[in-house]
C-alpha atoms as a PDB file:
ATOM      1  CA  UNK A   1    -231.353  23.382 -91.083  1.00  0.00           C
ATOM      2  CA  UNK A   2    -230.426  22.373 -94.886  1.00  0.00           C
ATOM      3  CA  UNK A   3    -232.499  18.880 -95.607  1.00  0.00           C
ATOM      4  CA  UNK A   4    -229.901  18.649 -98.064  1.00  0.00           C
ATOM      5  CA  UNK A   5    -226.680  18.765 -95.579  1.00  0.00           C
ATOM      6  CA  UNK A   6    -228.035  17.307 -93.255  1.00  0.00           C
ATOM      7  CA  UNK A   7    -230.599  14.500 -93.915  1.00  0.00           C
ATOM      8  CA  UNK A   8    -231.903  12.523 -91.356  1.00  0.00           C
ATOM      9  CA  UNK A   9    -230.191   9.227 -93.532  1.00  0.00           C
ATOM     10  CA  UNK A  10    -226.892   9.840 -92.459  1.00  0.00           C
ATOM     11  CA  UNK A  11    -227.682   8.313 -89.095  1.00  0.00           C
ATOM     12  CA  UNK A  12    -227.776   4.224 -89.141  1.00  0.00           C
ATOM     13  CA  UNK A  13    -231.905   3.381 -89.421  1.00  0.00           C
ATOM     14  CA  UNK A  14    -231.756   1.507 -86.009  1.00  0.00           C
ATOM     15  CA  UNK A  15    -230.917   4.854 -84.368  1.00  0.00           C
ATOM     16  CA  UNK A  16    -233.524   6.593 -85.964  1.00  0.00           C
ATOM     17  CA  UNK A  17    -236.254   4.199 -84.940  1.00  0.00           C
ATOM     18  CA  UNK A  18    -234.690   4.389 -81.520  1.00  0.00           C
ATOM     19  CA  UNK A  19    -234.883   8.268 -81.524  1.00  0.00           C
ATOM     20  CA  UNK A  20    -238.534   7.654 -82.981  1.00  0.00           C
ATOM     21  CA  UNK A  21    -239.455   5.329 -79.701  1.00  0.00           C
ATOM     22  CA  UNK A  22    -238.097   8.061 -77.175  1.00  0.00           C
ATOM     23  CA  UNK A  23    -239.675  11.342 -78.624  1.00  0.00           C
ATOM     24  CA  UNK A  24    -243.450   9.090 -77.782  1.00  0.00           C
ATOM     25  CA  UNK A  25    -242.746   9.201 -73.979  1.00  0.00           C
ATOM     26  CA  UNK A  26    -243.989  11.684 -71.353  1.00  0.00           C
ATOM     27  CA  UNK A  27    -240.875  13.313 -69.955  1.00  0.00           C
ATOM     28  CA  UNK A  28    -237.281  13.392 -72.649  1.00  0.00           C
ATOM     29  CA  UNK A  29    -234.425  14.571 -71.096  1.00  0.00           C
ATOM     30  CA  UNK A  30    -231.795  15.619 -74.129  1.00  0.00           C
ATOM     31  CA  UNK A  31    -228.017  16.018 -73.654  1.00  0.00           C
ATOM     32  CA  UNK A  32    -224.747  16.547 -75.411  1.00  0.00           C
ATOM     33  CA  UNK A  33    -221.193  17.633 -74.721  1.00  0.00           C
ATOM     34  CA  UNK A  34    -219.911  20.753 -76.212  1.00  0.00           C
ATOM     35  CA  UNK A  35    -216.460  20.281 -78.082  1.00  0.00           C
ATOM     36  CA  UNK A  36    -216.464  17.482 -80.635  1.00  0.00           C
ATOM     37  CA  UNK A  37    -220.287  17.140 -80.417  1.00  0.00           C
ATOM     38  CA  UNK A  38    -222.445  20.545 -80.877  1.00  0.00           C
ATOM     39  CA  UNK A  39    -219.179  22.747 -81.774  1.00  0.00           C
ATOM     40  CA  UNK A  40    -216.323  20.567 -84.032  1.00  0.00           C
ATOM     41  CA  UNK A  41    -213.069  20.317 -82.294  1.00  0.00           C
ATOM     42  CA  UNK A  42    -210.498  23.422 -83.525  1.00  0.00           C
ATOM     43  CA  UNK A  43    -206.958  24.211 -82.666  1.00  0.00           C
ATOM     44  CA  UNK A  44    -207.423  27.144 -80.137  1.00  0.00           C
ATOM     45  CA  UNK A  45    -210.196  25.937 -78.219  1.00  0.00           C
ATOM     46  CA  UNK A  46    -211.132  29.648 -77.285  1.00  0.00           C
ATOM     47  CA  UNK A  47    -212.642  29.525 -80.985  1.00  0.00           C
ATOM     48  CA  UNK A  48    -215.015  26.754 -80.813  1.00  0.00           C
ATOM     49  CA  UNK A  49    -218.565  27.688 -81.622  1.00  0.00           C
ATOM     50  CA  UNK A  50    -221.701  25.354 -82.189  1.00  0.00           C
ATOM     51  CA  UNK A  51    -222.947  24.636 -85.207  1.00  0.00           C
ATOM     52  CA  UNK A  52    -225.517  26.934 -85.963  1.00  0.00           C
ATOM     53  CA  UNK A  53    -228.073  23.968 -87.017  1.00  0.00           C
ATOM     54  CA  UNK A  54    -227.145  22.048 -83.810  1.00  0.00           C
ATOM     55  CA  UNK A  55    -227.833  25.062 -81.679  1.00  0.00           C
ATOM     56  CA  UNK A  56    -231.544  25.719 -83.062  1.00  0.00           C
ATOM     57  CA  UNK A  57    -232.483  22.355 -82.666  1.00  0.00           C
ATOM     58  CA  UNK A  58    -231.647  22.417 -78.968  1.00  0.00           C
ATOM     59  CA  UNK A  59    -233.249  25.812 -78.822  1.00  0.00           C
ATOM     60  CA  UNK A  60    -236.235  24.369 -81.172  1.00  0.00           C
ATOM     61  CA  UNK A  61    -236.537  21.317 -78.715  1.00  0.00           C
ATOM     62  CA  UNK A  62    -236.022  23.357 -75.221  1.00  0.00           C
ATOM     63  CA  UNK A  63    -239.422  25.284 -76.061  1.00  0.00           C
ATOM     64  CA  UNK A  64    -241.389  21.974 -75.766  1.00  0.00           C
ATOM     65  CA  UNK A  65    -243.081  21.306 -73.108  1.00  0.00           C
ATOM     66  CA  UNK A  66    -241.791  18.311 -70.740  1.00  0.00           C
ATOM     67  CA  UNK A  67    -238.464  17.991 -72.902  1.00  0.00           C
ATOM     68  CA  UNK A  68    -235.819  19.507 -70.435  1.00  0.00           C
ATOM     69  CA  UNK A  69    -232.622  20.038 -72.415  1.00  0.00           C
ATOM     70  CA  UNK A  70    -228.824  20.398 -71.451  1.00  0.00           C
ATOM     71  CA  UNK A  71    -225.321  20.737 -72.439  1.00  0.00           C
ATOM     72  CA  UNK A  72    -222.853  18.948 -70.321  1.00  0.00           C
ATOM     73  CA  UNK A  73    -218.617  20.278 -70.705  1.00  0.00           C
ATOM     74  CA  UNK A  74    -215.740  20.153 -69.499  1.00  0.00           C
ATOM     75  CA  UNK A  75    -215.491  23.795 -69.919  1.00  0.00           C
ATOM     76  CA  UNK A  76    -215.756  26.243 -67.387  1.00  0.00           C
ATOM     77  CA  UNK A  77    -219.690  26.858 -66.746  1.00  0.00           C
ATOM     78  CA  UNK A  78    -218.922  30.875 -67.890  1.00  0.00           C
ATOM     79  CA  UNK A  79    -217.087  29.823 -70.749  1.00  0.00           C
ATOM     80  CA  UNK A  80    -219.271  27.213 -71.886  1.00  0.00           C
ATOM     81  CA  UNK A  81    -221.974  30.176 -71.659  1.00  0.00           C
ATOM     82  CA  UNK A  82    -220.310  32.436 -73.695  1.00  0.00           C
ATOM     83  CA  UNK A  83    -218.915  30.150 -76.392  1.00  0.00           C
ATOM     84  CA  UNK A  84    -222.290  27.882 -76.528  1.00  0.00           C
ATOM     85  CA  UNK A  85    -224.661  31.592 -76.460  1.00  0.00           C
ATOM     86  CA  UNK A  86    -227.007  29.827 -74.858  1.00  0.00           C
ATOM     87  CA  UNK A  87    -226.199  31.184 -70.997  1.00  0.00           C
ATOM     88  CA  UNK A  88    -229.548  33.606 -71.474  1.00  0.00           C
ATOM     89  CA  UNK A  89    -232.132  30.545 -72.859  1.00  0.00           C
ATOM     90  CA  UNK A  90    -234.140  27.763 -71.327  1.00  0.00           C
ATOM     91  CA  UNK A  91    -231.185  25.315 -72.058  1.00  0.00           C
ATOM     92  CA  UNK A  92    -229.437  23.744 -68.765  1.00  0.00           C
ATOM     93  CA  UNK A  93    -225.386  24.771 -68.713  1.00  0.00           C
ATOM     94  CA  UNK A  94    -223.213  22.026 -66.544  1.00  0.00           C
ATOM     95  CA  UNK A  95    -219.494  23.056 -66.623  1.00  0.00           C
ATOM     96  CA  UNK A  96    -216.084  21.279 -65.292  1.00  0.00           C
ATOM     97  CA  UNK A  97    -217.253  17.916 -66.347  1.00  0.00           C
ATOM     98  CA  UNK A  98    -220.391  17.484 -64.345  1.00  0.00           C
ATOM     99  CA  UNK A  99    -219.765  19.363 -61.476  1.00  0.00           C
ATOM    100  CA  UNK A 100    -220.264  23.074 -61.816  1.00  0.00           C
ATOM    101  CA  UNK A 101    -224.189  24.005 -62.442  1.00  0.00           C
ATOM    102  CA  UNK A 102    -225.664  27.301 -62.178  1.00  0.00           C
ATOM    103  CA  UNK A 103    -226.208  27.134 -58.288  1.00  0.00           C
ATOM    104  CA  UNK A 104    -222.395  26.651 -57.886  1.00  0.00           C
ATOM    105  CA  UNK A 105    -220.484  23.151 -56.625  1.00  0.00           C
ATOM    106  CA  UNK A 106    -222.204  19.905 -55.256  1.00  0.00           C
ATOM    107  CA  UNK A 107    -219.200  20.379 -52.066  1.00  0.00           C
ATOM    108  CA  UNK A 108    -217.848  23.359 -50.325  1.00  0.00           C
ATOM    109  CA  UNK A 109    -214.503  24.922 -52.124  1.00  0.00           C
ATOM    110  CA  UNK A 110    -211.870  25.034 -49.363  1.00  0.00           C
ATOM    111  CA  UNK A 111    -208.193  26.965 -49.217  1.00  0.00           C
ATOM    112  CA  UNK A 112    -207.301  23.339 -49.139  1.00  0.00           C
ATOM    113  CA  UNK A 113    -208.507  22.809 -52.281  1.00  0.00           C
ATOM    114  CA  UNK A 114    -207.885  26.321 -53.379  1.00  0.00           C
ATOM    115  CA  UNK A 115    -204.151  25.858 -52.523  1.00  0.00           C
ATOM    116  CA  UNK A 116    -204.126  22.589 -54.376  1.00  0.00           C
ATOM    117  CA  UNK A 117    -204.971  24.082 -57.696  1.00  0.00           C
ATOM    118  CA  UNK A 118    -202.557  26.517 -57.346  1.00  0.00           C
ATOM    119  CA  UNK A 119    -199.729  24.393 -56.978  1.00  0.00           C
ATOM    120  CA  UNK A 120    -201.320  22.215 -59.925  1.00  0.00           C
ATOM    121  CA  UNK A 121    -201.307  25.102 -62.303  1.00  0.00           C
ATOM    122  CA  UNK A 122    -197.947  26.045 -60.698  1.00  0.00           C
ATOM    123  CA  UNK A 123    -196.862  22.894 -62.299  1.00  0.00           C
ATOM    124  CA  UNK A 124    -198.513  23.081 -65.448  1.00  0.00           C
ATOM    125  CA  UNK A 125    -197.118  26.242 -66.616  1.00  0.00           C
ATOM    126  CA  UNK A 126    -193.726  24.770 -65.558  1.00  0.00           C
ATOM    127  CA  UNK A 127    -194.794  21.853 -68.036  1.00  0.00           C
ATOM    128  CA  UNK A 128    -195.889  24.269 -71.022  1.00  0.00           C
ATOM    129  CA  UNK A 129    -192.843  26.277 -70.635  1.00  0.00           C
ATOM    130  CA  UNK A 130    -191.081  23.814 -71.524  1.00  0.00           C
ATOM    131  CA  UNK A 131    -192.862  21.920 -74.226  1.00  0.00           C
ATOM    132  CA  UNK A 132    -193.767  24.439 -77.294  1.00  0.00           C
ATOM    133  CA  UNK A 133    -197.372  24.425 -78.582  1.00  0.00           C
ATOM    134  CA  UNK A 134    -198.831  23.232 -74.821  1.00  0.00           C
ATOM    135  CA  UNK A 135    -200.975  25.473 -73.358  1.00  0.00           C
ATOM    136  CA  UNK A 136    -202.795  25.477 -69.581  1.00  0.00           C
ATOM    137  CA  UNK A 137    -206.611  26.411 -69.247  1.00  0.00           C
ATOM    138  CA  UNK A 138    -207.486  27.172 -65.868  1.00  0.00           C
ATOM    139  CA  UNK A 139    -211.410  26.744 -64.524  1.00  0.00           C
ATOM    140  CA  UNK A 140    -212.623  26.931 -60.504  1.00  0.00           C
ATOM    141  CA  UNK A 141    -211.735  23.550 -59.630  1.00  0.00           C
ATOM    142  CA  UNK A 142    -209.394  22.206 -62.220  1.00  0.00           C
ATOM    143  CA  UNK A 143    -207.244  23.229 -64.487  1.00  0.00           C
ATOM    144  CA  UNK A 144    -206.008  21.526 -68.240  1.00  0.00           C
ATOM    145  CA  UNK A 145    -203.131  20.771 -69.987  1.00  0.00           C
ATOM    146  CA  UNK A 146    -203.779  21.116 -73.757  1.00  0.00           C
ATOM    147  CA  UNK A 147    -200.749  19.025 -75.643  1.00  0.00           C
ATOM    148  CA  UNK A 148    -202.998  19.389 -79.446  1.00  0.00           C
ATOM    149  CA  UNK A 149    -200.945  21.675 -80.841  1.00  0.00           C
ATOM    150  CA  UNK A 150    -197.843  20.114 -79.698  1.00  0.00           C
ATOM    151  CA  UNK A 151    -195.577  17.417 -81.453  1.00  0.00           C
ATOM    152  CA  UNK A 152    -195.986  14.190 -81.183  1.00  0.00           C
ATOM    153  CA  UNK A 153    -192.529  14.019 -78.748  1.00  0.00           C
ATOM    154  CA  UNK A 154    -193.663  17.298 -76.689  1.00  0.00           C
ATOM    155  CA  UNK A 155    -197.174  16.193 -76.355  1.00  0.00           C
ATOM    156  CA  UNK A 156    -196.498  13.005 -74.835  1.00  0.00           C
ATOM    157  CA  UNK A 157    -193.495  14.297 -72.825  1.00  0.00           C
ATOM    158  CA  UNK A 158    -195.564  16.973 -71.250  1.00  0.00           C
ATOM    159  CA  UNK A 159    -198.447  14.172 -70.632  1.00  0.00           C
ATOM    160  CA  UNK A 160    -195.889  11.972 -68.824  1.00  0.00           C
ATOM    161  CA  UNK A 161    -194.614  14.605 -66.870  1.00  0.00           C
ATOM    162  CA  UNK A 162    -198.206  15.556 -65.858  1.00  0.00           C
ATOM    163  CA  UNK A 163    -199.408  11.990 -64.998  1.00  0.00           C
ATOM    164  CA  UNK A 164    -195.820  11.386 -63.259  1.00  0.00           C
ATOM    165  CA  UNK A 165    -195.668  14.689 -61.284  1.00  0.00           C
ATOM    166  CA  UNK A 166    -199.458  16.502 -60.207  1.00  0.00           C
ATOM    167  CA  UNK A 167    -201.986  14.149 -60.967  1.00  0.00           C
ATOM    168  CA  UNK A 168    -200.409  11.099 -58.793  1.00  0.00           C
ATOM    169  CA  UNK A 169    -200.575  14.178 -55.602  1.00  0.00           C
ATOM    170  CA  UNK A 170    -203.070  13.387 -53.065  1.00  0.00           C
ATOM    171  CA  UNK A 171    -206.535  15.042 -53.629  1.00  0.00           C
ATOM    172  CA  UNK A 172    -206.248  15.651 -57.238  1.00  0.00           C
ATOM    173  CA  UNK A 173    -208.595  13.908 -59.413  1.00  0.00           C
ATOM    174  CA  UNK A 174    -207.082  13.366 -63.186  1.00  0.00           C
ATOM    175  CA  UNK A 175    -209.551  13.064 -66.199  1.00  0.00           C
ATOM    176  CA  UNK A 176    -207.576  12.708 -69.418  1.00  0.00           C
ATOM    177  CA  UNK A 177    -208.932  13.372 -73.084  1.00  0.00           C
ATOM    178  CA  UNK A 178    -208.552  13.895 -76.782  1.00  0.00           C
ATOM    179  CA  UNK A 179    -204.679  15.277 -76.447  1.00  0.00           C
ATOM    180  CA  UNK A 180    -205.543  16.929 -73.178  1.00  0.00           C
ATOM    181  CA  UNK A 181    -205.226  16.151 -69.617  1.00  0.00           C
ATOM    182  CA  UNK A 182    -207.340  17.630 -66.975  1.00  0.00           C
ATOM    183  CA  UNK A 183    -206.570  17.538 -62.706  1.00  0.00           C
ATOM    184  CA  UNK A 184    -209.187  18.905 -60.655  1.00  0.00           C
ATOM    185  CA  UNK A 185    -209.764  19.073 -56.699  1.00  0.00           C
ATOM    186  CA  UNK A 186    -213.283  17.643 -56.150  1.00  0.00           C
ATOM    187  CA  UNK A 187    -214.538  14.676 -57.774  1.00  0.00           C
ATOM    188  CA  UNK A 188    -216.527  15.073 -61.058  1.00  0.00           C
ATOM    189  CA  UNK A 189    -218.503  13.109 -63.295  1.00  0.00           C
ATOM    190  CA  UNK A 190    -220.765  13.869 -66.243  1.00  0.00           C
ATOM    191  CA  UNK A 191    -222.742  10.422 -65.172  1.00  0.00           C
ATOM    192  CA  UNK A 192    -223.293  11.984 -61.752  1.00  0.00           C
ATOM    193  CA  UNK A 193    -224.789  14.943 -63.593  1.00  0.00           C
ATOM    194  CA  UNK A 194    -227.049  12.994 -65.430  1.00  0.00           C
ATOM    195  CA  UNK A 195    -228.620  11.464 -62.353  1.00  0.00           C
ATOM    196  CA  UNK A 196    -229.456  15.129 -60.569  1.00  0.00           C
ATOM    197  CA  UNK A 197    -230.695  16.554 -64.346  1.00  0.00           C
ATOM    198  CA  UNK A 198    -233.223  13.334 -64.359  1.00  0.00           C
ATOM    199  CA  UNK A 199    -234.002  13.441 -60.892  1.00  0.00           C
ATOM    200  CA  UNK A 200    -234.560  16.996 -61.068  1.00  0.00           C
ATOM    201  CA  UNK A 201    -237.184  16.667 -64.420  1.00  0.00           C
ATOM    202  CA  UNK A 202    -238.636  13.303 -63.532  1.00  0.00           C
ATOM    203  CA  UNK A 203    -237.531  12.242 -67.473  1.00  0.00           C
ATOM    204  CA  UNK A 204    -238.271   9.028 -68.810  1.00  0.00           C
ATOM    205  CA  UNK A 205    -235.919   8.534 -71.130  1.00  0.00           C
ATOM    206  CA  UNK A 206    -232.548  10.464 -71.565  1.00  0.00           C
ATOM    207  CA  UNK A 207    -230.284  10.664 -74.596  1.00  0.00           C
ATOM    208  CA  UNK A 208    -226.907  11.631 -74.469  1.00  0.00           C
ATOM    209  CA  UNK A 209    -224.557  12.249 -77.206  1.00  0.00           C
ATOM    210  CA  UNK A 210    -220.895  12.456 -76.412  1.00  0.00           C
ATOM    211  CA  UNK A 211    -217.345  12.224 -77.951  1.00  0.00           C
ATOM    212  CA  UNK A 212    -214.729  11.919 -76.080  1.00  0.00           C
ATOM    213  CA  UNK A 213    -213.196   9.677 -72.924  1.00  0.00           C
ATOM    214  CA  UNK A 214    -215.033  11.774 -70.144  1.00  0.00           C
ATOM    215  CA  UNK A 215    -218.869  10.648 -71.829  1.00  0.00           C
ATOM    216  CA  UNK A 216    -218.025   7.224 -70.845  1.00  0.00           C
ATOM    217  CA  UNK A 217    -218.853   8.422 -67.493  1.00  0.00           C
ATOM    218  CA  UNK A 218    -222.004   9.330 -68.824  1.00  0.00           C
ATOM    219  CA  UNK A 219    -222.552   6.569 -70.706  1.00  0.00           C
ATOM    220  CA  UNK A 220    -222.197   4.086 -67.854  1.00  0.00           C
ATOM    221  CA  UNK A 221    -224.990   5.957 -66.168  1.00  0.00           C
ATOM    222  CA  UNK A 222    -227.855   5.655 -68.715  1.00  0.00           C
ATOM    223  CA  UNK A 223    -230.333   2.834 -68.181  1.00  0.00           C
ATOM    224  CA  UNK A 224    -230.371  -0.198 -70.488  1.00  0.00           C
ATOM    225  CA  UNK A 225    -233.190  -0.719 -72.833  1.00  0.00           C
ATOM    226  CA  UNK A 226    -234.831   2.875 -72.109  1.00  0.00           C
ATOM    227  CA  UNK A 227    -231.831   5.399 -72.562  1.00  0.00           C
ATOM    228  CA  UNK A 228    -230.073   6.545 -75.922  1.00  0.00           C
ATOM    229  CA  UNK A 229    -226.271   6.642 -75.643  1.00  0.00           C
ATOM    230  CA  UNK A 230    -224.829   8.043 -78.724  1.00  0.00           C
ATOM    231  CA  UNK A 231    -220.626   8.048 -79.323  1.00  0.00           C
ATOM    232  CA  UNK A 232    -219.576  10.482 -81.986  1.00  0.00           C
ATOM    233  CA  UNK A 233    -216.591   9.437 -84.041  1.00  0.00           C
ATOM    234  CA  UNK A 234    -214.064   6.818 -83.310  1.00  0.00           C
ATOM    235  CA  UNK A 235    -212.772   5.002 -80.708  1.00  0.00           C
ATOM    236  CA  UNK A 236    -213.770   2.256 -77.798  1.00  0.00           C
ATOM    237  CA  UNK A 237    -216.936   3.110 -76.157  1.00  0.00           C
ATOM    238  CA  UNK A 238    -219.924   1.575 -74.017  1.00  0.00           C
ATOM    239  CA  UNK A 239    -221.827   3.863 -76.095  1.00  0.00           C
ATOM    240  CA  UNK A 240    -225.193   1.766 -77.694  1.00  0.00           C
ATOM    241  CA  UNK A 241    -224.825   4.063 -81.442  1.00  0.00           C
ATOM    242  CA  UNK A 242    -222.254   5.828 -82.981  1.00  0.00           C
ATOM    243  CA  UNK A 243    -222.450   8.600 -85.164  1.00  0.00           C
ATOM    244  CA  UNK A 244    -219.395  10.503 -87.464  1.00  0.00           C
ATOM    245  CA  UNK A 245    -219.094  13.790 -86.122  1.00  0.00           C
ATOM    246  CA  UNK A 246    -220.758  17.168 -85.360  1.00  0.00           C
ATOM    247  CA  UNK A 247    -222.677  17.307 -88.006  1.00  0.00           C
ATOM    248  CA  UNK A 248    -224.170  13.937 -87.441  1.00  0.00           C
ATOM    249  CA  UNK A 249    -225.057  15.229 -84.270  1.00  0.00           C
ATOM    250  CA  UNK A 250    -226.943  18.200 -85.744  1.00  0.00           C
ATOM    251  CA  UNK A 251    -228.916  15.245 -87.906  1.00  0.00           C
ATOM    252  CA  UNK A 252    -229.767  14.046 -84.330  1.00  0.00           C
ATOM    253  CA  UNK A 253    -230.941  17.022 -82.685  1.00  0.00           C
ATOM    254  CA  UNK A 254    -233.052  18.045 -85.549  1.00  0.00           C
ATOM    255  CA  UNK A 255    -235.348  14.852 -85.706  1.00  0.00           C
ATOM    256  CA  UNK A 256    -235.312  14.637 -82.143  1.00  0.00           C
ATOM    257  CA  UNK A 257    -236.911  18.323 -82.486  1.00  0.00           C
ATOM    258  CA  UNK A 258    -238.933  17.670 -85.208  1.00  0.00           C
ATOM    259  CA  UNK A 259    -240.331  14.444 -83.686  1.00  0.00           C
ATOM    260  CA  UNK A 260    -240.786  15.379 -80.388  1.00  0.00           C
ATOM    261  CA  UNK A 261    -243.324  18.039 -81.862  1.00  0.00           C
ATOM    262  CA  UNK A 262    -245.402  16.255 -83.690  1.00  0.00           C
ATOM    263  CA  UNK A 263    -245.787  13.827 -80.290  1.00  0.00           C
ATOM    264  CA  UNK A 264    -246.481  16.778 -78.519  1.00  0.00           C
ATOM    265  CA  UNK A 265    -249.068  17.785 -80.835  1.00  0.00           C
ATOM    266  CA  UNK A 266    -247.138  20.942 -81.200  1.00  0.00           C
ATOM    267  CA  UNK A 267    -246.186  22.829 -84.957  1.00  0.00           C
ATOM    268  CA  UNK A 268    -242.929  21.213 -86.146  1.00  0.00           C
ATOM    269  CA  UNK A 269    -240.221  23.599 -85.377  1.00  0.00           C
END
């Protein structure tokens, strides 16, 4: 990572002596979304890659020992493999907003609920047809309608219908986001994530760095005075810091890294 690009004082001082505090402690758990946070937000979000200095510092930080590190999306868990490149590596992959990890779903898939997505992306397309620039994604539990690339009239028409129509259907869970809103069939939270991944690694401190309305969820699960919740960009948030955008977040993850080595006692990476 450029020093120049991307020097540690772009981040406000009271985050860096915060980031500073957690590398000291036994166990660090580390965790980010993917789009708006590791990869910057594009049009066609089938073209969203990380940053390449945000993806070695994860990679620099998963090869310490007791420093357990994960990516948490509302992505499909195979496309957030492919689009991350970090499905083969030490990293921990978390798909469909908390509830898709690599041993499958925290509750049984039915027909019920296989039936109920079916009509919801039934409905979707419907939507899309009708409103130019919407587009549907479609994952194993939910699917999303994408309204970015819409006007301002189509985007919030299609939203309407969508919050009027599917997501008020019994069993359907909505999630909305940055121009996007997402219906799926089981319940999901990145926050309920959290609380498996530090079960799971016994870590003492967590940060998570997030952008968008689905980290509040995340957010509201990190423990006061010992966790590091980190918003990136604008908006209301219950986040404790707030950074600019992705490449803040690369700032982040490489003095995390960096500092987490030298408390390890291990060659800065």
């Amino acid at each position: 990572m450029s020093p120049d690009r991307f020097p540690a004082d772009r981040l406000p001082a009271d985050l860096v002596a915060a980031l500073d505090h957690a590398a000291m402690v036994p166990v660090l758990l580390v965790a980010s979304d993917f789009d708006g946070c590791l990869a910057p937000i594009v049009s066609r979000p089938e073209d969203a890659r990380p940053l390449p200095e945000s993806r070695a510092a994860l990679l620099d930080a998963a090869a310490l020992e007791r420093t357990p590190v994960a990516v948490i999306s509302g992505r499909a868990l195979t496309d957030l493999a492919r689009l991350s490149g970090l499905g083969d590596s030490a990293i921990t992959l978390i798909g469909s907003h908390g509830s898709e990890f690599d041993t499958g779903f925290p509750q049984e898939i039915t027909a019920g609920h296989r039936d109920l997505l079916a009509r919801i992306v039934g409905e979707f397309r419907s939507i899309a047809a009708d409103h130019p620039g919407v587009t549907v994604e479609t994952k194993p539990v939910s699917t999303a309608l994408h309204v970015r690339n819409a006007t301002a009239g189509d985007a919030e028409s299609a939203l309407t219908r969508a919050r009027r129509g599917p997501a008020s259907w019994d069993g359907v869970e909505a999630t909305e986001g940055k121009a996007v809103i997402e219906l799926a069939v089981i319940e999901t939270s990145k926050g309920i994530a959290l609380d498996v991944l530090r079960e799971r690694s016994g870590a003492d401190v967590v940060i998570y760095l997030g952008d968008d309305v689905t980290d509040e969820k995340a957010f509201a699960h990190l423990r006061t005075g010992t966790d590091l919740s980190i918003k990136v960009g604008t908006g209301n948030t219950l986040a404790q810091y707030r950074i600019d955008d992705p490449y803040a977040v690369a700032a982040v993850l490489a003095h995390v890294a960096a500092r987490r080595a030298e408390a390890l006692g291990t060659r800065s990476v």
